[in-house]
Protein backbone atom coordinates (compact mmCIF):
# COMPACT_ATOMS: atom_id res chain seq x y z
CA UNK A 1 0.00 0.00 0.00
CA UNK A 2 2.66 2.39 0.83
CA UNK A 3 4.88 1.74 -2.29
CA UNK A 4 1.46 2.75 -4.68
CA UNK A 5 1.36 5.67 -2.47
CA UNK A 6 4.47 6.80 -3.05
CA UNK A 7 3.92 5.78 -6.75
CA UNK A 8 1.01 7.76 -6.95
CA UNK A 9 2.70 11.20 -5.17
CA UNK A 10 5.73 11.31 -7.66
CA UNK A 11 3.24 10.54 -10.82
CA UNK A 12 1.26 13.54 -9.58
CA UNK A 13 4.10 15.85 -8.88
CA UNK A 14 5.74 14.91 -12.24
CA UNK A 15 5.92 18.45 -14.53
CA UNK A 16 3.75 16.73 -17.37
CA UNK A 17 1.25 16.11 -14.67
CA UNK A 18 1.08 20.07 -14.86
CA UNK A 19 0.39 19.97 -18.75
CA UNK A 20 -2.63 17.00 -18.37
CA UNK A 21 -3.77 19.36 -15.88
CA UNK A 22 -3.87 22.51 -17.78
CA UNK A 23 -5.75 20.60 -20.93
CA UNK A 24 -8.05 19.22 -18.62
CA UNK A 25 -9.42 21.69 -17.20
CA UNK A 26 -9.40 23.82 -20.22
CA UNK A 27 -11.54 21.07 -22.32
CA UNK A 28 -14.36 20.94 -19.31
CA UNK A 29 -14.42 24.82 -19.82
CA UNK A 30 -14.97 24.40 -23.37
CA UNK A 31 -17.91 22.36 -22.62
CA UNK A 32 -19.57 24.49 -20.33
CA UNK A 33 -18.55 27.98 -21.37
CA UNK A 34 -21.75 30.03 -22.50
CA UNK A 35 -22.02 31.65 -26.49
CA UNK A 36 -23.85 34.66 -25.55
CA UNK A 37 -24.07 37.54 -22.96
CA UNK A 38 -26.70 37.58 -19.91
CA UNK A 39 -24.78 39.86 -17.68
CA UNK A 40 -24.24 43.61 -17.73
CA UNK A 41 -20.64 42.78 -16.41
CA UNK A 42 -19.93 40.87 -19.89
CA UNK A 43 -21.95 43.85 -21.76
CA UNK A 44 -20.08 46.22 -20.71
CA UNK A 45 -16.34 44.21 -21.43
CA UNK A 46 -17.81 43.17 -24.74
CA UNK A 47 -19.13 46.91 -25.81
CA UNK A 48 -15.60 48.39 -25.51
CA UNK A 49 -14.17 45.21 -27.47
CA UNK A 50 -16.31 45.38 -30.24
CA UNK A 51 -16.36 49.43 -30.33
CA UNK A 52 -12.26 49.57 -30.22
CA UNK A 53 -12.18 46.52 -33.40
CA UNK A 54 -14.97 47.86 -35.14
CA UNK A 55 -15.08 51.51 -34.53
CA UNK A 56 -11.32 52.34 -33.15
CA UNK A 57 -12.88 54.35 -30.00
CA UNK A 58 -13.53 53.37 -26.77
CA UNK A 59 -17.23 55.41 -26.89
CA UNK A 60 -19.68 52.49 -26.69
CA UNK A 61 -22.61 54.37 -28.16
CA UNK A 62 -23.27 53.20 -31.30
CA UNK A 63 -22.88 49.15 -30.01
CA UNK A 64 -26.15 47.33 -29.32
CA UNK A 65 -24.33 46.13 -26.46
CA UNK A 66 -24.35 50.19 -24.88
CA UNK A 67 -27.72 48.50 -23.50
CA UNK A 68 -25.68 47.62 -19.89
CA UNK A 69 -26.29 49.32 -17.15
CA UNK A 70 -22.59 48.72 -16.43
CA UNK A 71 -21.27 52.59 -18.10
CA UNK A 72 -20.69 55.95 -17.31
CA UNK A 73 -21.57 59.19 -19.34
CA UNK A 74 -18.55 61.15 -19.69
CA UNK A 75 -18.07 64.37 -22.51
CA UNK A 76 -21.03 63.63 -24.02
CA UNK A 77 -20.58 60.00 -24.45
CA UNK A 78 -21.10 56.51 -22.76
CA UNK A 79 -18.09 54.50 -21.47
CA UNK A 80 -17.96 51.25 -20.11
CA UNK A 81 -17.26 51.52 -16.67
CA UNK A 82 -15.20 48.30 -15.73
CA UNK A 83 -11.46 48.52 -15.33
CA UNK A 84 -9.98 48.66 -19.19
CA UNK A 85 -6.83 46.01 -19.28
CA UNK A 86 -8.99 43.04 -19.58
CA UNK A 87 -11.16 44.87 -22.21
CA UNK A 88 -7.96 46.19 -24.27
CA UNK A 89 -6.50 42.38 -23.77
CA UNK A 90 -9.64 41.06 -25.43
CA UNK A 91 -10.05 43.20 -28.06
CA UNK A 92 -6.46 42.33 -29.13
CA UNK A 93 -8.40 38.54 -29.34
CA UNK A 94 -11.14 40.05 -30.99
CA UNK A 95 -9.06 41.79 -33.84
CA UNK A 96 -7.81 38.46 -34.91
CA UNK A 97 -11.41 36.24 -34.44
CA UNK A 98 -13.17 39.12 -36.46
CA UNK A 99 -10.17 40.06 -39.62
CA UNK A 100 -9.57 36.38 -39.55
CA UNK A 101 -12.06 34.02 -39.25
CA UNK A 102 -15.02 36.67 -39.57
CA UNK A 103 -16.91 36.37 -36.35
CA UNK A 104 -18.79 38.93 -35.11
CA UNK A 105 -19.72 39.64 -31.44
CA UNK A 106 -23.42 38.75 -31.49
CA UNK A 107 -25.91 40.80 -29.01
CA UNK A 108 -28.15 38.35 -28.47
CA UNK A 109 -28.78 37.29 -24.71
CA UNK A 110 -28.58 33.92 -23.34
CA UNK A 111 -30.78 32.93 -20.44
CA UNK A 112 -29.81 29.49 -19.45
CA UNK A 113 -32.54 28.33 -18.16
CA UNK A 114 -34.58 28.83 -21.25
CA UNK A 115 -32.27 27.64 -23.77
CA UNK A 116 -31.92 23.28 -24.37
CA UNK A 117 -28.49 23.53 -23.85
CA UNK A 118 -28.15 26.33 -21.27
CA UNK A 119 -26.07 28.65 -23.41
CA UNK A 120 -23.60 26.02 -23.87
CA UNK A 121 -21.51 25.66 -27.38
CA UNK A 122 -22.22 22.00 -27.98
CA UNK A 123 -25.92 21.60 -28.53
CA UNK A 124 -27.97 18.62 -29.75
CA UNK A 125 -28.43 19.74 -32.65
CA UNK A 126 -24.93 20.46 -33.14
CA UNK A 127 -22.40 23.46 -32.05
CA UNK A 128 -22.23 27.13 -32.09
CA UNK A 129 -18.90 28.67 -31.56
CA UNK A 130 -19.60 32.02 -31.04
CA UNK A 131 -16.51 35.31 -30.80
CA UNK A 132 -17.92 35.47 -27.27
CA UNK A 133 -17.54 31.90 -26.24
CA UNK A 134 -14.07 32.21 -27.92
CA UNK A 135 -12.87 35.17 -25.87
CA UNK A 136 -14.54 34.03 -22.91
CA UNK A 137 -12.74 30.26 -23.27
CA UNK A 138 -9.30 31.86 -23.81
CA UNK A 139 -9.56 34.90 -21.82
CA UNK A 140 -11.40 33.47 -18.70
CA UNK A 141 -11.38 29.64 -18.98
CA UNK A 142 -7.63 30.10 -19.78
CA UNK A 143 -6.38 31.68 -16.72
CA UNK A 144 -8.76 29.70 -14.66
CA UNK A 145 -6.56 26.79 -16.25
CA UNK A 146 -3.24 28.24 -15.66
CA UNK A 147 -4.37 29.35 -11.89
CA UNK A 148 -5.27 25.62 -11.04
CA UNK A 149 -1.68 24.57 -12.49
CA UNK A 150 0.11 27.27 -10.51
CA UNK A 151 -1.82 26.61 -7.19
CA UNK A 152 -0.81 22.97 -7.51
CA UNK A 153 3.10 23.94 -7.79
CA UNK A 154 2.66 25.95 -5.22
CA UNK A 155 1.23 23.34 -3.11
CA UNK A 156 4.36 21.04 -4.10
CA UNK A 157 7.00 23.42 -3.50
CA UNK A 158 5.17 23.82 -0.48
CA UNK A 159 6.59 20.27 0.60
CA UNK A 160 2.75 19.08 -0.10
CA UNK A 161 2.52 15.70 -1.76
CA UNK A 162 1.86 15.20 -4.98
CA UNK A 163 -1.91 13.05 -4.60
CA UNK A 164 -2.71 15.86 -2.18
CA UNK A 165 -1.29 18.68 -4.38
CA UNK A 166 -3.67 17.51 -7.39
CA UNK A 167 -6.23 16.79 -5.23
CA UNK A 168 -6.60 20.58 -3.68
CA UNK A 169 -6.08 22.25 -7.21
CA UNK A 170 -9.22 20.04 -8.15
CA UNK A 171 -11.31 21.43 -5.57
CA UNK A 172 -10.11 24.89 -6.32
CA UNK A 173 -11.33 24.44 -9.87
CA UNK A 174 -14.49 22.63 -9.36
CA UNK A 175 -15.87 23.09 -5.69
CA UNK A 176 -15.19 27.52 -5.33
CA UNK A 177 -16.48 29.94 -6.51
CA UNK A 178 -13.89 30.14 -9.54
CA UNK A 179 -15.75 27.45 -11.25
CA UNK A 180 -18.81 29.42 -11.61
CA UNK A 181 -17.45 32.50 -12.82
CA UNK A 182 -14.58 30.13 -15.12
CA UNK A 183 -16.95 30.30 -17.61
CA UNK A 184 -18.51 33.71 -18.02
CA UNK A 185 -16.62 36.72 -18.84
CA UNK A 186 -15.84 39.27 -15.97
CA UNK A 187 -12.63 39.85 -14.72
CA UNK A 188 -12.74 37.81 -11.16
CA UNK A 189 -10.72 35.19 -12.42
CA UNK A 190 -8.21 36.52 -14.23
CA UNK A 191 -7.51 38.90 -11.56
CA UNK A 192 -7.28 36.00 -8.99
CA UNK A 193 -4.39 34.21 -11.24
CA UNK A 194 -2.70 37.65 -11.18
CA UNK A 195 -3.45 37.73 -7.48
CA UNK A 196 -1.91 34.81 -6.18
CA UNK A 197 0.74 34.78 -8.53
CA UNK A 198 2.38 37.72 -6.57
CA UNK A 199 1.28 36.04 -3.34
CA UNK A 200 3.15 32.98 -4.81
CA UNK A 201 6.24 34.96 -5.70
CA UNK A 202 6.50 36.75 -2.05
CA UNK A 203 6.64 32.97 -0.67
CA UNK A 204 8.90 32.02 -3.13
CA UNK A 205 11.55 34.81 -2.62
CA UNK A 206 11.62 33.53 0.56
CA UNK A 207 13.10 30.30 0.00
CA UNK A 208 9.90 29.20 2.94
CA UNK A 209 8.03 26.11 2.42
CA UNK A 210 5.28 27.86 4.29
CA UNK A 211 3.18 24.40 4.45
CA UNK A 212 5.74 21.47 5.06
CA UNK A 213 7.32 24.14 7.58
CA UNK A 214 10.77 24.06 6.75
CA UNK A 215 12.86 27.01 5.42
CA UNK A 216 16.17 27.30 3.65
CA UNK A 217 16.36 31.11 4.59
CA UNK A 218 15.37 33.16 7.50
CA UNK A 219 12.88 36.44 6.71
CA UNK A 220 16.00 38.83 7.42
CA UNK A 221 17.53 36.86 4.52
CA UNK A 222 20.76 35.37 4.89
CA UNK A 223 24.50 36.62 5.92
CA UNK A 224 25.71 36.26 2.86
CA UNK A 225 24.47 37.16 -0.11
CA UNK A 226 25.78 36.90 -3.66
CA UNK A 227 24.87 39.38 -6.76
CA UNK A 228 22.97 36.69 -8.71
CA UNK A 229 21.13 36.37 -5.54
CA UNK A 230 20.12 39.26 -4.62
CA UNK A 231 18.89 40.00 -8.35
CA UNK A 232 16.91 36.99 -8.69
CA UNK A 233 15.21 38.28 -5.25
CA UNK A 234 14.99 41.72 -6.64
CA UNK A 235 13.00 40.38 -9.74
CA UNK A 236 11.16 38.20 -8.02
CA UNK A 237 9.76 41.15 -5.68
CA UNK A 238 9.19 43.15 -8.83
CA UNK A 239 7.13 40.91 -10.25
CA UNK A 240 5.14 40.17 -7.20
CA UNK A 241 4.24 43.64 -7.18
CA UNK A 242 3.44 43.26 -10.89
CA UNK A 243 0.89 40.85 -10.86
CA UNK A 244 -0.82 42.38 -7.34
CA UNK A 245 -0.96 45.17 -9.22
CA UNK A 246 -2.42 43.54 -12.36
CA UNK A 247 -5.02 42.19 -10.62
CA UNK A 248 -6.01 45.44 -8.76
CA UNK A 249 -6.01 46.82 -12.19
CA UNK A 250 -8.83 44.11 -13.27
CA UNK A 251 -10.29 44.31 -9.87
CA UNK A 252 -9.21 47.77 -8.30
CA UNK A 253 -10.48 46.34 -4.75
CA UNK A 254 -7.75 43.99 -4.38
CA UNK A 255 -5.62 46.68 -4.30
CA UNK A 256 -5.89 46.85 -0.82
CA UNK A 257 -3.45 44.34 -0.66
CA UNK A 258 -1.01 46.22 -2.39
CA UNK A 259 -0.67 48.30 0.99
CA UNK A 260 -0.77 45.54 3.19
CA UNK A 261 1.58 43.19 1.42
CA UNK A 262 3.71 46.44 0.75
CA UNK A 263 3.99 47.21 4.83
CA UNK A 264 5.06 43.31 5.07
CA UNK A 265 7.86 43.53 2.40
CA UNK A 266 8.93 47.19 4.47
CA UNK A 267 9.04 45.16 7.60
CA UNK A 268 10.60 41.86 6.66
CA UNK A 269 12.41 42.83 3.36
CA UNK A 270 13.01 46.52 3.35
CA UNK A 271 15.93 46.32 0.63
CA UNK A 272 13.31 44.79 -1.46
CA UNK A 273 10.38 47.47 -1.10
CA UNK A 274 11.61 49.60 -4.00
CA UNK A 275 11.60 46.76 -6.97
CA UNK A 276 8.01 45.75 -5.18
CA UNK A 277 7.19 49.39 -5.66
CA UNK A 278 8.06 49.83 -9.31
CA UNK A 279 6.69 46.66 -10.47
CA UNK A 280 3.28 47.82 -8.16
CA UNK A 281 3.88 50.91 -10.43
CA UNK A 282 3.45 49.57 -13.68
CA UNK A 283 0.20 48.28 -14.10
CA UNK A 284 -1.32 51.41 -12.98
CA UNK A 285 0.62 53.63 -15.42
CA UNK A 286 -0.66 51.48 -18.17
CA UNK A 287 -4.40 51.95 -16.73
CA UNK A 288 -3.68 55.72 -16.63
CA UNK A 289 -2.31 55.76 -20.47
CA UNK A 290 -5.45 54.10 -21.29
CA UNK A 291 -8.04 55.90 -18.97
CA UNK A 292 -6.50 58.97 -20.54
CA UNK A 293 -6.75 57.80 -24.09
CA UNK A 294 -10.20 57.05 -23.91
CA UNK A 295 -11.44 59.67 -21.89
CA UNK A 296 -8.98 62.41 -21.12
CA UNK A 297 -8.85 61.12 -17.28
CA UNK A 298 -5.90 59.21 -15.85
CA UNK A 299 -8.63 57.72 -13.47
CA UNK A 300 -10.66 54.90 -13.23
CA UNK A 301 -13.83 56.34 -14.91
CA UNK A 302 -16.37 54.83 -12.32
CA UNK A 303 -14.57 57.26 -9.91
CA UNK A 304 -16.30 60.28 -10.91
CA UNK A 305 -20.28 60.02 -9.51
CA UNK A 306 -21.50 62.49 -12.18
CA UNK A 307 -20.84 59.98 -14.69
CA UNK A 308 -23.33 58.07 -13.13
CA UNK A 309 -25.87 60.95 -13.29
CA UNK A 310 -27.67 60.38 -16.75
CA UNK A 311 -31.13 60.43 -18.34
CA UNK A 312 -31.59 56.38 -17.66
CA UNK A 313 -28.98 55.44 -15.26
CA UNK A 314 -29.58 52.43 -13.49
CA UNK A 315 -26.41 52.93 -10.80
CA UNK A 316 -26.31 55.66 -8.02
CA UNK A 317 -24.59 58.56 -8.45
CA UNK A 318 -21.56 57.69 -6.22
CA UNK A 319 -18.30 56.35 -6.37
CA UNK A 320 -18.45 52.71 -8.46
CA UNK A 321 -22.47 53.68 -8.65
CA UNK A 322 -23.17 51.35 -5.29
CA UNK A 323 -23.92 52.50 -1.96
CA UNK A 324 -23.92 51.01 1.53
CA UNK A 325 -24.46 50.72 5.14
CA UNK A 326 -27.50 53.45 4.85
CA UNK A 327 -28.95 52.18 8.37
CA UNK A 328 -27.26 49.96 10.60
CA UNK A 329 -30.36 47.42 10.59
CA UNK A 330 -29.80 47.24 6.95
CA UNK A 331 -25.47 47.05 8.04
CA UNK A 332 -25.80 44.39 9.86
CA UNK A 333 -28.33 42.32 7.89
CA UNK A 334 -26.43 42.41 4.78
CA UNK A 335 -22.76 41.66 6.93
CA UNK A 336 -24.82 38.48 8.04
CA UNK A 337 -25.85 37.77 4.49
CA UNK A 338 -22.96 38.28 3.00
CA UNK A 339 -21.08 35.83 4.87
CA UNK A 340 -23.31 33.52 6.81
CA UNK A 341 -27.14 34.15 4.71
CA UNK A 342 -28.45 33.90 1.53
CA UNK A 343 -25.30 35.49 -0.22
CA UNK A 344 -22.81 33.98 2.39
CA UNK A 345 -19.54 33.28 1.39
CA UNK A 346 -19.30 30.93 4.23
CA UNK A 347 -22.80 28.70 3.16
CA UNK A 348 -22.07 29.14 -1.12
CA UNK A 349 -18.20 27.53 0.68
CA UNK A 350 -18.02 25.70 3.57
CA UNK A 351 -14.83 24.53 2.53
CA UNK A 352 -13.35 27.87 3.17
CA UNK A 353 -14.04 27.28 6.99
CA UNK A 354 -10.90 25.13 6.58
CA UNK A 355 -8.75 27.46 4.59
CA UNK A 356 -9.02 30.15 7.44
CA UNK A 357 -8.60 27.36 10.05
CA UNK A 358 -5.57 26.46 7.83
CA UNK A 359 -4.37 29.85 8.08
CA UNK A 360 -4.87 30.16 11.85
CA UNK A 361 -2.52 26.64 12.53
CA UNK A 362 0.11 28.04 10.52
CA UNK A 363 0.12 31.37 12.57
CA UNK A 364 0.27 29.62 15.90
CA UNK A 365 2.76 27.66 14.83
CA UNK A 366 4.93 30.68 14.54
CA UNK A 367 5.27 30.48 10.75
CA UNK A 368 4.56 32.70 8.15
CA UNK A 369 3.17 34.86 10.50
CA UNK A 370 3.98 38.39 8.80
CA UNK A 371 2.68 36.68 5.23
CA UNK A 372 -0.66 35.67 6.98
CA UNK A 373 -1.22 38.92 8.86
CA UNK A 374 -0.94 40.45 5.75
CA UNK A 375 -3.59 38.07 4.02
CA UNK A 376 -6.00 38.52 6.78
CA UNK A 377 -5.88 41.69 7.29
CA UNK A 378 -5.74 42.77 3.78
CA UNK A 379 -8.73 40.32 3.97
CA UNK A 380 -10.62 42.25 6.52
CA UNK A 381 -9.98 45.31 4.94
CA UNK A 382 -11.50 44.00 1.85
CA UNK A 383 -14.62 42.89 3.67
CA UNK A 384 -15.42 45.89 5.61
CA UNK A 385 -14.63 47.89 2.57
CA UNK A 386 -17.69 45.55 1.10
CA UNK A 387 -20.08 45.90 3.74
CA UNK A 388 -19.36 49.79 4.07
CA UNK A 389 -19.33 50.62 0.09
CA UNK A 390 -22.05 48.19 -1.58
CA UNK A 391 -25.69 47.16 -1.44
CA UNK A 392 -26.02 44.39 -3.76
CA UNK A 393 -23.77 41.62 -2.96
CA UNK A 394 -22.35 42.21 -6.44
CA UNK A 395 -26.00 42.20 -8.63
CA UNK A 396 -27.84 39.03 -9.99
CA UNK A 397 -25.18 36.76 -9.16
CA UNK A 398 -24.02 33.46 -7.79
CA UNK A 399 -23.03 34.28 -3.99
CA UNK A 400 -20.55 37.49 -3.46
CA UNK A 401 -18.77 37.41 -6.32
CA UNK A 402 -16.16 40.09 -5.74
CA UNK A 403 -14.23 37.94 -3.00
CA UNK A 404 -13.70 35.55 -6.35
CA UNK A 405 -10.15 37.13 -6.75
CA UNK A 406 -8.90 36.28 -3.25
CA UNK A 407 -10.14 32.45 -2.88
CA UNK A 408 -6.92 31.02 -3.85
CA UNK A 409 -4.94 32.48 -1.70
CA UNK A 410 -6.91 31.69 0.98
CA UNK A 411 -7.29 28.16 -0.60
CA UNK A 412 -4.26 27.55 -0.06
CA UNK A 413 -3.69 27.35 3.84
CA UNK A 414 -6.42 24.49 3.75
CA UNK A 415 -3.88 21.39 3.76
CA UNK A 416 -2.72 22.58 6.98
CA UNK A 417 -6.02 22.53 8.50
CA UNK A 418 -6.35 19.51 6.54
CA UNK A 419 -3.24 18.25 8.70
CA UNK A 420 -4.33 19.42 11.82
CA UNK A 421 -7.72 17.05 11.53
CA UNK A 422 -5.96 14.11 10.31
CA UNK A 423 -3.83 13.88 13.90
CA UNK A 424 -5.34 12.37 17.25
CA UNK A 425 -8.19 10.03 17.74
CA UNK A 426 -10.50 11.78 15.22
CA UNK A 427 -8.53 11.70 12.52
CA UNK A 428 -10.98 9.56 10.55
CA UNK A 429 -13.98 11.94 11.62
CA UNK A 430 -12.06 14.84 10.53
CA UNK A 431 -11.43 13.54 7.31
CA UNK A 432 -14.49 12.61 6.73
CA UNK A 433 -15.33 16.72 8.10
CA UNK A 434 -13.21 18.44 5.26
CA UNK A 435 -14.42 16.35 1.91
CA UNK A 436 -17.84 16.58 3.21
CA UNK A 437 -17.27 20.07 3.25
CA UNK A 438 -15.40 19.71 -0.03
CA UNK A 439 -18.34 18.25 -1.47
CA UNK A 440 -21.27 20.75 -0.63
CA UNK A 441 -19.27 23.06 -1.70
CA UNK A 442 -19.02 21.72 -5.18
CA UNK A 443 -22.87 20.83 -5.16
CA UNK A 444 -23.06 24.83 -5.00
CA UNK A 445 -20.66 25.23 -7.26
CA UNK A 446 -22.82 23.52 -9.72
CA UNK A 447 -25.70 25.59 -9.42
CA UNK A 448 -23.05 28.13 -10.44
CA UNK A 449 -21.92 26.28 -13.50
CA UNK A 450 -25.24 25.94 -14.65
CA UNK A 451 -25.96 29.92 -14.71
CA UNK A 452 -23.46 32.01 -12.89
CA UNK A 453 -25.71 35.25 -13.29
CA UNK A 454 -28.47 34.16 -11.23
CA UNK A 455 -29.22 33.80 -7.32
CA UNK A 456 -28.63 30.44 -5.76
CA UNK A 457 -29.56 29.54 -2.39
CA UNK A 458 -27.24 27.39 -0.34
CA UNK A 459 -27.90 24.44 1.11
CA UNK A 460 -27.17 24.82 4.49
CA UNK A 461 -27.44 28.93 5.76
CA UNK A 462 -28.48 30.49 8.79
């Protein structure tokens, strides 16, 4: 029994294992990515794509798709008002899918639940490959693909074994909420492969193992330190802030962490806060060169609440066009939803009961614990920012979307919790505790895959 074990943990942590992961996941997203819109989120993306390949401006008013309620009204004319690197990345797709192979985005809507093959490419009457089920599948359904391969060599550099390394990457892509939104196109998941890239990269300049809990290199760094080094650590820190940055540039929320990752590279790696800085830098000057070419603004356009204020606007006239906390009986109720209720994050996931648990055995352990304040407090800075600034729980949705870009991350402390309840006389019941989790939460997940842009209700909520 224990030689197929150990059979079975170097087949999975061979690097080809990587590649069968990657086209596995990838196919299943081809199968269940949707042809059409039925979102104002992918309205919005998919106005500014076709109006920059079609029109060569970023005004979205003479697009069918100018029908979101997703856009702002600035000089005179309507803007999309998502975050515009995803959008400009797309369009680039786009360009080639419509002067190539002469697709066209199509504005018709999709409602799963009234279509025989709930807005899915292969039909039984045959298939439909649409530019939007191509843009979503490469853009979305891509670096959903590419995050589950990266989480799992994370896990095994993390000293995790290879069976348990594939398993947890599995459950990342099918059982949270990245599955549901794997196959629709917003920006959640892309921004969460940016995301915990740079987490990945802060662990890995540290030489730390954070899960096996060994390390070849204390967080002062060592004595001695040669040129190559200190310039692969440089990089490393540059492109950590890079891809935080990136994803704050899909998702601007996340770039909370930018701050509180930032303080932890001041206070464990202060030589090394200056490439995190420029690499931060980067993204945001490219989202400023393209704010400014669209617009004449170098900032985010949903920033400005008069562009909200328009003969038909859907949104609030406030920053991001969402309000919040306007009574504290209407405070607290949505808090509870939001992580406990109808919305939770906690009842759409159970399983991320164990990630935090993870998180909090790691921490008493005494490792990792600058890295982990970081993610939790950059975590509860996130939240309260949530519960202070919104009023929706993200729209017609499955669960709270917007924590979609930070699941991985937390994801990833859950083999240590996993540890933790395989140890003592329960180690059976525990088991049996975190894949029963495992498995309601990809029973939600489902409901997700199905239609991602429509309330579910959880199975088990309070």
């Amino acid at each position: 029994m224990m030689s197929l074990t150990n059979h079975l943990n170097a087949l999975f942590a061979r690097r080809w294992f990587g590649v069968i992961l990657f086209v596995a996941f990838l196919l299943l997203w081809a199968v269940l990515t949707k042809v059409h819109t039925h979102s104002w989120q992918e309205e919005s993306r998919m106005a500014t794509v076709q109006a920059l390949v079609e029109q060569g401006t970023f005004i979205i008013d003479h697009t069918e798709l100018n029908r979101t309620g997703d856009k702002v009204f600035i000089n005179g004319h309507f803007y999309s008002d998502k975050t515009p690197l995803l959008s400009v990345a797309a369009a680039g797709g786009y360009l080639l899918l419509h002067n190539v192979f002469g697709l066209t985005l199509d504005p018709a809507i999709c409602v799963p639940d009234e279509d025989a093959a709930a807005c899915r490419a292969f039909t039984p009457t045959g298939t439909r490959f649409t530019a939007f089920y191509w843009l979503t599948l490469i853009f979305i359904g891509g670096s959903a693909s590419l995050l589950i391969v990266l989480f799992w060599h994370a896990l095994l550099n993390a000293g995790v074994s290879g069976t348990a390394a594939t398993a947890l990457a599995i459950t990342l892509g099918l059982a949270s909420p990245l599955a549901p939104y794997s196959i629709v196109f917003a920006g959640h998941v892309p921004a969460a492969l940016c995301f915990f890239a740079g987490f990945y990269l802060l662990i890995a300049s540290l030489g730390v193992e954070a899960l096996a809990g060994r390390s070849t290199e204390h967080a002062g760094g060592p004595t001695k330190t040669s040129t190559p080094f200190v310039k692969r650590c440089h990089w490393k820190f540059f492109w950590a802030g890079f891809f935080i940055s990136l994803a704050a540039n899909i998702d601007l929320t996340v770039a909370i962490f930018l701050i509180t990752f930032g303080l932890w590279v001041l206070f464990v790696r202060w030589r090394q806060l200056l490439p995190f800085a420029l690499g931060a830098v980067v993204p945001f000057a490219l989202s400023a060169l393209v704010n400014y070419s669209a617009a004449g603004t170098i900032m985010p356009l949903y920033f400005d609440p008069k562009a909200y204020d328009f003969v038909g606007t859907v949104l609030n006239t406030t920053v991001g066009g969402t309000n919040g906390f306007y009574s504290w009986e209407f405070g607290l109720r949505y808090t509870y939803d939001m992580f406990i209720g109808q919305r939770g994050l906690f009842s759409f996931t159970p399983m991320l009961i164990f990630a935090f648990s993870g998180m909090a055995a790691i921490f008493k352990q005494h490792r990792q614990r600058g890295l982990i304040a970081a993610a939790l407090g950059g975590s509860l800075i996130f939240a309260v920012y949530l519960i202070l600034r919104t009023d929706n729980f993200g729209g017609l949705a499955w669960g709270t979307r917007w924590f979609v870009p930070l699941v991985p991350v937390w994801w990833y402390f859950a083999y240590a919790a996993y540890c933790v309840l395989r140890q003592g006389r329960f180690a059976t019941s525990g088991a049996l505790l975190f894949w029963g989790a495992v498995l309601l939460s990809f029973l939600m997940a489902v409901q997700g895959l199905h239609d991602a842009w429509r309330e579910a209700t959880p199975f088990i909520h309070f």
